[in-house]
N, C-alpha and C. Protein backbone atom coordinates (compact mmCIF):
# COMPACT_ATOMS: atom_id res chain seq x y z
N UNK A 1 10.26 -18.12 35.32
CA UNK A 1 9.50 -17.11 34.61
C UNK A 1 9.37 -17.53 33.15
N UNK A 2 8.35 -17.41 32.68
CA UNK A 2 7.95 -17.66 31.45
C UNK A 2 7.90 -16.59 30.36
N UNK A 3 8.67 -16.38 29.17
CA UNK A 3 8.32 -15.53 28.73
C UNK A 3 7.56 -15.47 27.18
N UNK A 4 6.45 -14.41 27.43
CA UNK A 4 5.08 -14.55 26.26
C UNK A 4 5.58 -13.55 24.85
N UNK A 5 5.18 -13.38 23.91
CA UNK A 5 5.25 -12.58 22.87
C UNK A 5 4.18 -11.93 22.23
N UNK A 6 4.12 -10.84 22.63
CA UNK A 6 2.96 -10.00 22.36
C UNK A 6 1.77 -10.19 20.71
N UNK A 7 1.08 -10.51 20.78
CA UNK A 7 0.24 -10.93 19.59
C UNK A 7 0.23 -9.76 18.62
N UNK A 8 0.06 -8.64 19.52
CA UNK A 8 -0.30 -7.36 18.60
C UNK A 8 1.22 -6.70 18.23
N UNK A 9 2.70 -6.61 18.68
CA UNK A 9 3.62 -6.40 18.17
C UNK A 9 5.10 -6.92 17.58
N UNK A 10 4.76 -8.16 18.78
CA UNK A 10 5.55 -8.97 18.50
C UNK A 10 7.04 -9.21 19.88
N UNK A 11 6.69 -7.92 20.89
CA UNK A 11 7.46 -7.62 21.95
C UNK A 11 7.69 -8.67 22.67
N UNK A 12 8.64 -9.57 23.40
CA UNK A 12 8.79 -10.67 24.41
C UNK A 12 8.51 -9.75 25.61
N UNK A 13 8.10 -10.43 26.85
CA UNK A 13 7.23 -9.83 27.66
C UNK A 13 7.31 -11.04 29.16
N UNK A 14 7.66 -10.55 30.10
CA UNK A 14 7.02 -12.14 31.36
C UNK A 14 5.79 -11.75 31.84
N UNK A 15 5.91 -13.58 31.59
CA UNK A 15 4.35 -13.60 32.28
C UNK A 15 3.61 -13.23 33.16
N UNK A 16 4.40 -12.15 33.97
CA UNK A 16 4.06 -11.03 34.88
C UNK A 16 2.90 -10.07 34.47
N UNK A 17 3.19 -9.62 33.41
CA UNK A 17 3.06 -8.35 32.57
C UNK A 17 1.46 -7.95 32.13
N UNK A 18 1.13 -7.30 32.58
CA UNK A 18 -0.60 -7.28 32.40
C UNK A 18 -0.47 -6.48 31.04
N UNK A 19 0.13 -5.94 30.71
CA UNK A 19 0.40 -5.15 29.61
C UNK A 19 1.55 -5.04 28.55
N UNK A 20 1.70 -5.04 27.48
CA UNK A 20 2.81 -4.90 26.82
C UNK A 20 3.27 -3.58 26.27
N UNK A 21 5.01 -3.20 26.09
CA UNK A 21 4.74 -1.70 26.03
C UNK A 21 3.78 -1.03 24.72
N UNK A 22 3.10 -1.88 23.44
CA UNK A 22 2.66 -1.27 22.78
C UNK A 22 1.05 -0.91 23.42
N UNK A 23 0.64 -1.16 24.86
CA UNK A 23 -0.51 -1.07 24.94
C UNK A 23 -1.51 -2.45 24.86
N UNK A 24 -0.96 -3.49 24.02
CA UNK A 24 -1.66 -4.64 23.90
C UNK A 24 -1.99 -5.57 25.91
N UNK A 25 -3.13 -5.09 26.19
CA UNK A 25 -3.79 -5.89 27.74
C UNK A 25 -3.58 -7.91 27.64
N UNK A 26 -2.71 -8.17 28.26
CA UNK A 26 -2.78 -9.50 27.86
C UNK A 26 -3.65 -10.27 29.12
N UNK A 27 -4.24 -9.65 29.71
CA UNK A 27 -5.06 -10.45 30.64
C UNK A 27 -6.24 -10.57 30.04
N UNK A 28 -7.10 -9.36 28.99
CA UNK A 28 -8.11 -9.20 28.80
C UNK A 28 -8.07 -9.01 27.13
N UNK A 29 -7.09 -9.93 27.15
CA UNK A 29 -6.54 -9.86 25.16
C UNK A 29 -7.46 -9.10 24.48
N UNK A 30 -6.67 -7.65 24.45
CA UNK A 30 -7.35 -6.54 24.18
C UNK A 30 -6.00 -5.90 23.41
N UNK A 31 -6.49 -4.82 22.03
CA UNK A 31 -5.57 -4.57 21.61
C UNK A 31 -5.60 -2.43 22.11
N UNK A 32 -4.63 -2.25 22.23
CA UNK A 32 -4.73 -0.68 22.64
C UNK A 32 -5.24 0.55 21.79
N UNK A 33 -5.78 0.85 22.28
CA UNK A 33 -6.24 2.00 21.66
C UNK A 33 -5.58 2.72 20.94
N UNK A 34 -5.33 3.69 19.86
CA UNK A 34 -4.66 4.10 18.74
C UNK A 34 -3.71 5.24 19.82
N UNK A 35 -4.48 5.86 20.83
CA UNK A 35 -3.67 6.79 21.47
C UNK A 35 -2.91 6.18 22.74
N UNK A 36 -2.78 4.70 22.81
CA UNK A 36 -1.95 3.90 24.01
C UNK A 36 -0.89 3.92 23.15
N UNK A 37 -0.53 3.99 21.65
CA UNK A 37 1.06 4.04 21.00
C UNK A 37 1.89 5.22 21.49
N UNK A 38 3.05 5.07 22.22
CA UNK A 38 3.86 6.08 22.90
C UNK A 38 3.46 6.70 21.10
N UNK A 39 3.88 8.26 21.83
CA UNK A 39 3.97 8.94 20.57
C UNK A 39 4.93 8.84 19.43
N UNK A 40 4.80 8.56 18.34
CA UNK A 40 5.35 8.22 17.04
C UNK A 40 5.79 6.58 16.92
N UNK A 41 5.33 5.52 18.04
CA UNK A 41 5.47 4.37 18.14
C UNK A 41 4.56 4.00 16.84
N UNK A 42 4.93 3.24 15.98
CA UNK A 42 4.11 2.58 15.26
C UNK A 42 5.13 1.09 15.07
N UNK A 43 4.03 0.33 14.27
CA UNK A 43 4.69 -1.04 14.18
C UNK A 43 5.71 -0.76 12.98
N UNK A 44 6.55 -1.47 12.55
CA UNK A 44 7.38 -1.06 11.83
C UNK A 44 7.28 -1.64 10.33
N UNK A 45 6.01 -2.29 10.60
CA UNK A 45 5.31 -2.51 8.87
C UNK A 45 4.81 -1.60 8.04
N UNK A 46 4.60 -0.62 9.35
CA UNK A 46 3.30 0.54 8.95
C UNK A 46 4.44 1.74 8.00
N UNK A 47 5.81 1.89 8.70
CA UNK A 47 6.43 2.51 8.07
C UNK A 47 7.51 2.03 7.27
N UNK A 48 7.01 0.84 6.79
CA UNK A 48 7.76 0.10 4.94
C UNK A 48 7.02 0.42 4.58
N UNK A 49 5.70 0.04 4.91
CA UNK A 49 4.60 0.73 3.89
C UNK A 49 4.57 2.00 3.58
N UNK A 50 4.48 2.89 4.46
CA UNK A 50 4.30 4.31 4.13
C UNK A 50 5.25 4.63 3.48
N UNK A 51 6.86 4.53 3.72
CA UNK A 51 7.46 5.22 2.80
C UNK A 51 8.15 4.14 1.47
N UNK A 52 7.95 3.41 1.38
CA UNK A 52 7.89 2.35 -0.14
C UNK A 52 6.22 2.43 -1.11
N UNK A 53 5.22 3.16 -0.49
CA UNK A 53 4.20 3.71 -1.09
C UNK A 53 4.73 5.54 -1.67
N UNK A 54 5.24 5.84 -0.68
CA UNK A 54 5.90 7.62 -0.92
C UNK A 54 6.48 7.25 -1.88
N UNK A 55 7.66 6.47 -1.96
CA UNK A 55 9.07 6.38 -2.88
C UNK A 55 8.04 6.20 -4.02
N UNK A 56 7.04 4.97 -4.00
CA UNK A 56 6.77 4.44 -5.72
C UNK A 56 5.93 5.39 -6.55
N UNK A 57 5.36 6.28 -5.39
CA UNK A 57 4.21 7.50 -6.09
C UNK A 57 5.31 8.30 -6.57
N UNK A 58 6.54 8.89 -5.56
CA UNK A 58 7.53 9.73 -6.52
C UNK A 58 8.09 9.21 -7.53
N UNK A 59 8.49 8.01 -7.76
CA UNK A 59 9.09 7.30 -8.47
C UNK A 59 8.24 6.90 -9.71
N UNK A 60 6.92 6.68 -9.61
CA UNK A 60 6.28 6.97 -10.94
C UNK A 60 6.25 8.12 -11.44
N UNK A 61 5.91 8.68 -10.74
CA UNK A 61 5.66 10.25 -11.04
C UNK A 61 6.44 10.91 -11.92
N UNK A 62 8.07 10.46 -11.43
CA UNK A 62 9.02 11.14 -11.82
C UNK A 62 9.16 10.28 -13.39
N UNK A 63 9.01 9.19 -13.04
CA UNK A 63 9.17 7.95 -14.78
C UNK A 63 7.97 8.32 -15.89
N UNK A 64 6.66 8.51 -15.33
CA UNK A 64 5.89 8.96 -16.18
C UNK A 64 6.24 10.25 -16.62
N UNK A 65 6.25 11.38 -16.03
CA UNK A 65 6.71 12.61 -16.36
C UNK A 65 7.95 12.21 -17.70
N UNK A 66 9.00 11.99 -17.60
CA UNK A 66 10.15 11.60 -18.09
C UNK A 66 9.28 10.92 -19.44
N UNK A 67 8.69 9.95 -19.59
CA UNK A 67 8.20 9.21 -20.52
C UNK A 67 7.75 10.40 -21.64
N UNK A 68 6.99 10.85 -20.55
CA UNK A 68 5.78 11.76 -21.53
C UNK A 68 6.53 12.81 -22.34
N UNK A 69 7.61 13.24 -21.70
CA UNK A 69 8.14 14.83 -22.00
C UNK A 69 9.37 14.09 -23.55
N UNK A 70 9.29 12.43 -23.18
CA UNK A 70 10.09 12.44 -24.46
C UNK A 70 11.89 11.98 -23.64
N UNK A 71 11.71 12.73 -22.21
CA UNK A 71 13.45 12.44 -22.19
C UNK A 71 13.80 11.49 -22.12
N UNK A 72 12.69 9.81 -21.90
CA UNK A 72 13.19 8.59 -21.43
C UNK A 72 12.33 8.21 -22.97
N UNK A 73 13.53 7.24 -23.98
CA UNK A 73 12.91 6.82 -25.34
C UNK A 73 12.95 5.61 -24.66
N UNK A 74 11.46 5.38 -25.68
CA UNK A 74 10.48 4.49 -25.64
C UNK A 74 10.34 3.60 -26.82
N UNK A 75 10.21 2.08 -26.81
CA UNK A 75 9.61 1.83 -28.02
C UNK A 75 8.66 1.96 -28.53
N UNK A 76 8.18 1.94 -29.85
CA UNK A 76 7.14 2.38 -30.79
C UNK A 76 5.62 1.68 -29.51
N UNK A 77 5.48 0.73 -29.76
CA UNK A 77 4.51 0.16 -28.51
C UNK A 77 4.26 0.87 -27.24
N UNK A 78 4.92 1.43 -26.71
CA UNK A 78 4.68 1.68 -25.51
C UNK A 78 4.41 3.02 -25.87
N UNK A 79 5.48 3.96 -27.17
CA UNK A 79 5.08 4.93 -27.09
C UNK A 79 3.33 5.46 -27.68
N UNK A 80 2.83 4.15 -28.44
CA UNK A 80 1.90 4.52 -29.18
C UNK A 80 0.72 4.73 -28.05
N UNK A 81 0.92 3.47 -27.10
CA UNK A 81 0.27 3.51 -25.59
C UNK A 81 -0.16 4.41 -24.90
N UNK A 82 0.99 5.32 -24.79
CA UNK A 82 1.25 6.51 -23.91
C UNK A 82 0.13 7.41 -24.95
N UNK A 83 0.66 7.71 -26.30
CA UNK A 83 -0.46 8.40 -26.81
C UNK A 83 -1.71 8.10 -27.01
N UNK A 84 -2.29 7.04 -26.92
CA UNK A 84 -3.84 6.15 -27.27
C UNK A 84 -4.55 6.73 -25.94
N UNK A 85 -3.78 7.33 -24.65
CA UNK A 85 -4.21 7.41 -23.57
C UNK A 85 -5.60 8.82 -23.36
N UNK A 86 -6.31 8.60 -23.46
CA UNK A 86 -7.53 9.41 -22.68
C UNK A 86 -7.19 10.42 -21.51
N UNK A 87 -8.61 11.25 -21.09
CA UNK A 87 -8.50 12.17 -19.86
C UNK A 87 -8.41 11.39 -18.80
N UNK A 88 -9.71 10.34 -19.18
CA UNK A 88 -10.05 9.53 -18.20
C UNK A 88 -9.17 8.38 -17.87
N UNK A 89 -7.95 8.04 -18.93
CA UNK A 89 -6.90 7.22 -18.46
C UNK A 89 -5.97 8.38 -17.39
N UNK A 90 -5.57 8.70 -17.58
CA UNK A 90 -4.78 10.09 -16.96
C UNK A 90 -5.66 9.99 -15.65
N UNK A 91 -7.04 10.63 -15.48
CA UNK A 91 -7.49 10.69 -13.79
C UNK A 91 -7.90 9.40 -13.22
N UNK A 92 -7.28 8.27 -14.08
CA UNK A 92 -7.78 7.43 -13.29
C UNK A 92 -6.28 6.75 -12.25
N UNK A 93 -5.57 7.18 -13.32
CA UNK A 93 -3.98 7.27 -12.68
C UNK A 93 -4.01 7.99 -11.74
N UNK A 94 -4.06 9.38 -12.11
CA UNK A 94 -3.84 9.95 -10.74
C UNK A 94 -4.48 9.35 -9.71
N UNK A 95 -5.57 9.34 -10.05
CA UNK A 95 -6.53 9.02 -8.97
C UNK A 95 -6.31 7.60 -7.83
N UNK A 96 -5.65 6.56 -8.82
CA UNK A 96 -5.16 6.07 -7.96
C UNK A 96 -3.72 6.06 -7.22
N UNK A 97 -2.99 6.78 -7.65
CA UNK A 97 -1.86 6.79 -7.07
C UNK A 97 -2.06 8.17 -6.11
N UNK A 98 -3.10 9.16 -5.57
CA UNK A 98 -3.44 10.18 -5.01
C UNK A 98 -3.90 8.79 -3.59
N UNK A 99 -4.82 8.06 -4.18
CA UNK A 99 -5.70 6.95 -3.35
C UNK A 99 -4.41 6.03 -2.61
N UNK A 100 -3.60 5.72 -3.51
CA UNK A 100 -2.43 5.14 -2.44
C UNK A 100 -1.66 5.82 -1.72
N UNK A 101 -1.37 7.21 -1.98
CA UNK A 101 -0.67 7.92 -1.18
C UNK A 101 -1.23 8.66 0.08
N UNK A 102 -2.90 8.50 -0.05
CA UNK A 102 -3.57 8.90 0.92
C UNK A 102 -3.79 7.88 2.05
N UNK A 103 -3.43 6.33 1.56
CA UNK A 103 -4.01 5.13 2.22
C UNK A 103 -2.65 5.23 2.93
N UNK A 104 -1.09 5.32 2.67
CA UNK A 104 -0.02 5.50 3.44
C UNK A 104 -0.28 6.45 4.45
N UNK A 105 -0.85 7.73 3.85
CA UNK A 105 -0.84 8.43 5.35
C UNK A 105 -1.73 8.30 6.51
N UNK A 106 -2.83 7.60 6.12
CA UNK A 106 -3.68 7.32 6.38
C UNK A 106 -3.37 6.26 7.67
N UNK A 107 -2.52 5.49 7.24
CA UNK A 107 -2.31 4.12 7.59
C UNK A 107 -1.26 5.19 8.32
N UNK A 108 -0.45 5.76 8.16
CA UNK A 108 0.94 6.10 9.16
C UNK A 108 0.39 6.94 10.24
N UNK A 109 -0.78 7.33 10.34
CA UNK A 109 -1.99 8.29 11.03
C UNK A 109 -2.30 7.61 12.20
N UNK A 110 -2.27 6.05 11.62
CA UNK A 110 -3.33 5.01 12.75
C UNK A 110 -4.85 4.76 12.44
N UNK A 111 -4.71 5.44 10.99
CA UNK A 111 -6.56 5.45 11.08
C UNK A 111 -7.40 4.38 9.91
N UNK A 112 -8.25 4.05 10.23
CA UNK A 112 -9.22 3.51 9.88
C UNK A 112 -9.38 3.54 8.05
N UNK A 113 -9.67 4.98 7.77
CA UNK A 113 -9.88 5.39 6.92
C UNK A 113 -8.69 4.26 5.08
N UNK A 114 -7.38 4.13 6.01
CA UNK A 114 -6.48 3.31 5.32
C UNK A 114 -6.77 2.39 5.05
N UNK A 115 -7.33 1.21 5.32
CA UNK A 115 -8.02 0.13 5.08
C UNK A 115 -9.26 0.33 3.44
N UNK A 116 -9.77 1.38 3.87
CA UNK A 116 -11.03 1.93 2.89
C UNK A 116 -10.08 2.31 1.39
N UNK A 117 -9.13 3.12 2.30
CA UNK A 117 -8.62 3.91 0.35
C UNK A 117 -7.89 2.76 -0.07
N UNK A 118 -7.41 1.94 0.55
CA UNK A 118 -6.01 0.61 0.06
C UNK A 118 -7.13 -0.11 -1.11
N UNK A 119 -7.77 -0.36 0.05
CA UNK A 119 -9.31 -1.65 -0.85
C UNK A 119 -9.84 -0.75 -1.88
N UNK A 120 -10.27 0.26 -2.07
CA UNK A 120 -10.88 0.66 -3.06
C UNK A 120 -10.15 0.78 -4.03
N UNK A 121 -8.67 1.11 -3.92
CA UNK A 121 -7.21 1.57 -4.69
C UNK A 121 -7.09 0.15 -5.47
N UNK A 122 -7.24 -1.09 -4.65
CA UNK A 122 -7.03 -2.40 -5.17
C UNK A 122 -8.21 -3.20 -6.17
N UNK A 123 -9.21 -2.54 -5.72
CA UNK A 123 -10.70 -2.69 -6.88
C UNK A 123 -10.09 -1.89 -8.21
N UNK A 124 -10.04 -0.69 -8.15
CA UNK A 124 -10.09 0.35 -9.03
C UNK A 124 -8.42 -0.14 -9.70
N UNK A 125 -7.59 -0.99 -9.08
CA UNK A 125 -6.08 -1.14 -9.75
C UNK A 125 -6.93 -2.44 -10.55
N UNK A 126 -7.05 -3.31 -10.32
CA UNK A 126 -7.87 -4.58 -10.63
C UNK A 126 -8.17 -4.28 -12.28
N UNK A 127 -9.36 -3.41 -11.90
CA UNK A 127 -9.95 -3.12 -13.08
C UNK A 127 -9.32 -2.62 -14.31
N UNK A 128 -8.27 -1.64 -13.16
CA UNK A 128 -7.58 -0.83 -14.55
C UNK A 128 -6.36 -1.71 -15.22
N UNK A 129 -6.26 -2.64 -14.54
CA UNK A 129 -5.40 -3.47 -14.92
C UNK A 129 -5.77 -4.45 -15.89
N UNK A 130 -6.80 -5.00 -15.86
CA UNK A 130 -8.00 -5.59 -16.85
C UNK A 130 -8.01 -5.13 -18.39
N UNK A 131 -8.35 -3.50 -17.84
CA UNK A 131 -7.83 -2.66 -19.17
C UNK A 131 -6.82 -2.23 -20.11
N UNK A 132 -6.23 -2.42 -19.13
CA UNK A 132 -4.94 -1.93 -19.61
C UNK A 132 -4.02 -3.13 -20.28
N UNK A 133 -4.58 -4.32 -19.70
CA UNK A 133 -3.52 -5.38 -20.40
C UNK A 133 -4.21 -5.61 -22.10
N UNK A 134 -6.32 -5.66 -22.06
CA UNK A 134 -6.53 -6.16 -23.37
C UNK A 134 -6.39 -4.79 -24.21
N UNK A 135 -5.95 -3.39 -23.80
CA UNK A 135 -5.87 -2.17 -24.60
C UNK A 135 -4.43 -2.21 -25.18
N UNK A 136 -3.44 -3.05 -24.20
CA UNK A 136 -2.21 -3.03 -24.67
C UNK A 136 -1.23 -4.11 -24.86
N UNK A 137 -1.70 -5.23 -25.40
CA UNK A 137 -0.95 -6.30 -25.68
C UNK A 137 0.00 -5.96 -26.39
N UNK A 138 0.43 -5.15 -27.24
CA UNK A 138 1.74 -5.34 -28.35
C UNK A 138 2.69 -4.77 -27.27
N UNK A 139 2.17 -3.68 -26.13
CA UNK A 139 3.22 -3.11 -26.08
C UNK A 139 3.94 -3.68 -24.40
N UNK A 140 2.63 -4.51 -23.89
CA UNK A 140 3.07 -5.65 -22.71
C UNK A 140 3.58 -6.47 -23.01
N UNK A 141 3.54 -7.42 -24.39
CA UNK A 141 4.28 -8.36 -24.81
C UNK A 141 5.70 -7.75 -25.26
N UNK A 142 5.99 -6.38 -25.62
CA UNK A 142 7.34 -6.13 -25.99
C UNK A 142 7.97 -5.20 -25.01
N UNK A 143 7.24 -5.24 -23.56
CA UNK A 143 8.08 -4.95 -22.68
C UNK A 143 8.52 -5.79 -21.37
N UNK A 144 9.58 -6.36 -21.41
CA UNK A 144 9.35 -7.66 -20.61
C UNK A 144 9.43 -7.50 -19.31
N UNK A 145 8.37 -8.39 -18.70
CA UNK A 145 8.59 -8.27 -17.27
C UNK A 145 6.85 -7.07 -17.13
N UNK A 146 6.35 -6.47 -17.66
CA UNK A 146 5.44 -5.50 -17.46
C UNK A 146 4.48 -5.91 -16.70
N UNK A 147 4.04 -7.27 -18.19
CA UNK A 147 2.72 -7.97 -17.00
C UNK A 147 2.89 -8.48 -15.54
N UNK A 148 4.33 -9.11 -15.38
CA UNK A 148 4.43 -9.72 -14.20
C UNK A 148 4.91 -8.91 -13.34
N UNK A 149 4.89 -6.97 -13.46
CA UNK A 149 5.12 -6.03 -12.47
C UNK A 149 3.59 -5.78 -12.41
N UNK A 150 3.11 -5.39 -12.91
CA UNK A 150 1.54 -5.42 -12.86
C UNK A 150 0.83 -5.99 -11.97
N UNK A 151 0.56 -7.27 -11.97
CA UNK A 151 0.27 -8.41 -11.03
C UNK A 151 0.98 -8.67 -9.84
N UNK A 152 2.25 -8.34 -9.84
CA UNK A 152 3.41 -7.71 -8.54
C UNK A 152 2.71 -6.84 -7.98
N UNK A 153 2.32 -5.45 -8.33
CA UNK A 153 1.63 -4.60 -7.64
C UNK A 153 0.71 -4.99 -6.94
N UNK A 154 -0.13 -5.53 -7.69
CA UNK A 154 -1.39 -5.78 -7.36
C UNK A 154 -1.20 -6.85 -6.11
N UNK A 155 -0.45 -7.74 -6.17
CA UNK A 155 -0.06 -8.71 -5.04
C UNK A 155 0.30 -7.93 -3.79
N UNK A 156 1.36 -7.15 -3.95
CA UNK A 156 1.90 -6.10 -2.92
C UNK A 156 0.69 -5.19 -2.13
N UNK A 157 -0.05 -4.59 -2.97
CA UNK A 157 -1.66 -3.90 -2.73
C UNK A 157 -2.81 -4.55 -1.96
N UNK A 158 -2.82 -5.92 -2.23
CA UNK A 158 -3.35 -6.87 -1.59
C UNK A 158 -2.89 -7.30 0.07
N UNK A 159 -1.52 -7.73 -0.33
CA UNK A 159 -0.95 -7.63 1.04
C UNK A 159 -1.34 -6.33 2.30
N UNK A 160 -0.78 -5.32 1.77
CA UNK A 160 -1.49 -4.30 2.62
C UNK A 160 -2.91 -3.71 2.92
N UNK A 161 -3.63 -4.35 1.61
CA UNK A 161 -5.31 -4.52 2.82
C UNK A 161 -4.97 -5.39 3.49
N UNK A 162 -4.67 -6.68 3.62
CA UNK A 162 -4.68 -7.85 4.43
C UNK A 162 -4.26 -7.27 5.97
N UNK A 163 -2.98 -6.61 5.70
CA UNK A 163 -2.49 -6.10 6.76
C UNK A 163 -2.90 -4.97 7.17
N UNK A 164 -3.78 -4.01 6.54
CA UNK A 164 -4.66 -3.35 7.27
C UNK A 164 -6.06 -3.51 8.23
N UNK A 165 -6.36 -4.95 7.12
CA UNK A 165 -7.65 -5.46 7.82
C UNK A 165 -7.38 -5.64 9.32
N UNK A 166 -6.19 -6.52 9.66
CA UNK A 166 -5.17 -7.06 10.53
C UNK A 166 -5.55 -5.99 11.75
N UNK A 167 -4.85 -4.81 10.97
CA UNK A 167 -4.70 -3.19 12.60
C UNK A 167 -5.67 -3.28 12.54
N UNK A 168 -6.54 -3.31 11.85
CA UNK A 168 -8.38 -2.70 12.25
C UNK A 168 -8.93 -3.84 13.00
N UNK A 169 -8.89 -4.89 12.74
CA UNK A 169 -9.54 -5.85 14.05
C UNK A 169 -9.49 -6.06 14.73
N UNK A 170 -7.51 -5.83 15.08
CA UNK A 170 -6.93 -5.56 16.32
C UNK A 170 -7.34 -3.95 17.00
N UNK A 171 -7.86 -3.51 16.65
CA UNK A 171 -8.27 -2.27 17.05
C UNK A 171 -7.26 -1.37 16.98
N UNK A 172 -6.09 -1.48 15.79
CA UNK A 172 -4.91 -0.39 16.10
C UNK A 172 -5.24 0.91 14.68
N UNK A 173 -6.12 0.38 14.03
CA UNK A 173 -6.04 1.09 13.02
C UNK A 173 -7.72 2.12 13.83
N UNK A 174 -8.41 3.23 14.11
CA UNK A 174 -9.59 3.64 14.53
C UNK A 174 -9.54 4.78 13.80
């Protein structure tokens, strides 16, 4: 007996097996339909992602808050930053960290829709990142490590379209 490894989860399987338990058809290399996942089965990428997207939205949330209110001191740079900031810096924050927290559930859902908010989240981080580095050089150069969390994100953000594109072609993301 020979044994195969499922393309779509990664399950070992014999070459018996017309099916694997995530649903993946290996006769007709077909990936399963979003409702062939036993219930609450997901791959187990889907939920690093979802809750290391939860943690970093609370976890900013909670650091920005803190920043702003004064209880976490800041240097002069960063604090001048924080104040130089606009409405439209503010909703564009939210907006994307609302956009990543929607692309986790989205994605922990099985749906389609995750792929759309990740990629747009990663355009709209792109940009704001663009901005944000030539609006704030004194205070990226005197916080070390900023730029290269920045571009971390953005790498990490990337990864998970990649790996969303991934469920959606395989047909797991609908």
């Amino acid at each position: 007996m020979i044994i195969v490894r499922c393309p779509q989860c990664g399950l070992f399987n014999p070459d018996t097996a017309e099916r694997c338990d995530c649903g993946y058809d290996f006769d007709r290399k077909l990936a399963p339909e979003a409702s062939a996942f036993p219930h609450g089965s997901r791959p187990a990428l889907v939920w690093v992602i979802t809750i290391g997207v939860i943690v970093s939205f609370l976890c900013g949330s909670v650091s920005v808050s803190l920043i702003v209110t004064g209880a976490i001191p800041v240097n002069e740079p960063v604090r001048a930053y924080y104040q130089s900031l606009t409405a439209a810096d503010w909703a564009l924050t939210v907006a994307l960290g609302l956009a990543n927290l929607s692309g986790a559930v989205a994605l922990f859902l099985l749906r389609k829709q995750a792929l759309y908010l990740f990629v747009g989240s990663l355009a709209l981080n792109l940009l704001a990142t663009i901005h944000t580095l030539a609006k704030l050089r004194a205070a990226v150069s005197s916080v070390p490590g900023s730029a290269v969390g920045m571009f971390l994100g953005l790498g990490i953000l990337l990864a998970i379209c990649l790996y969303a594109t991934k469920l959606t072609r395989a047909g797991v993301l609908r």
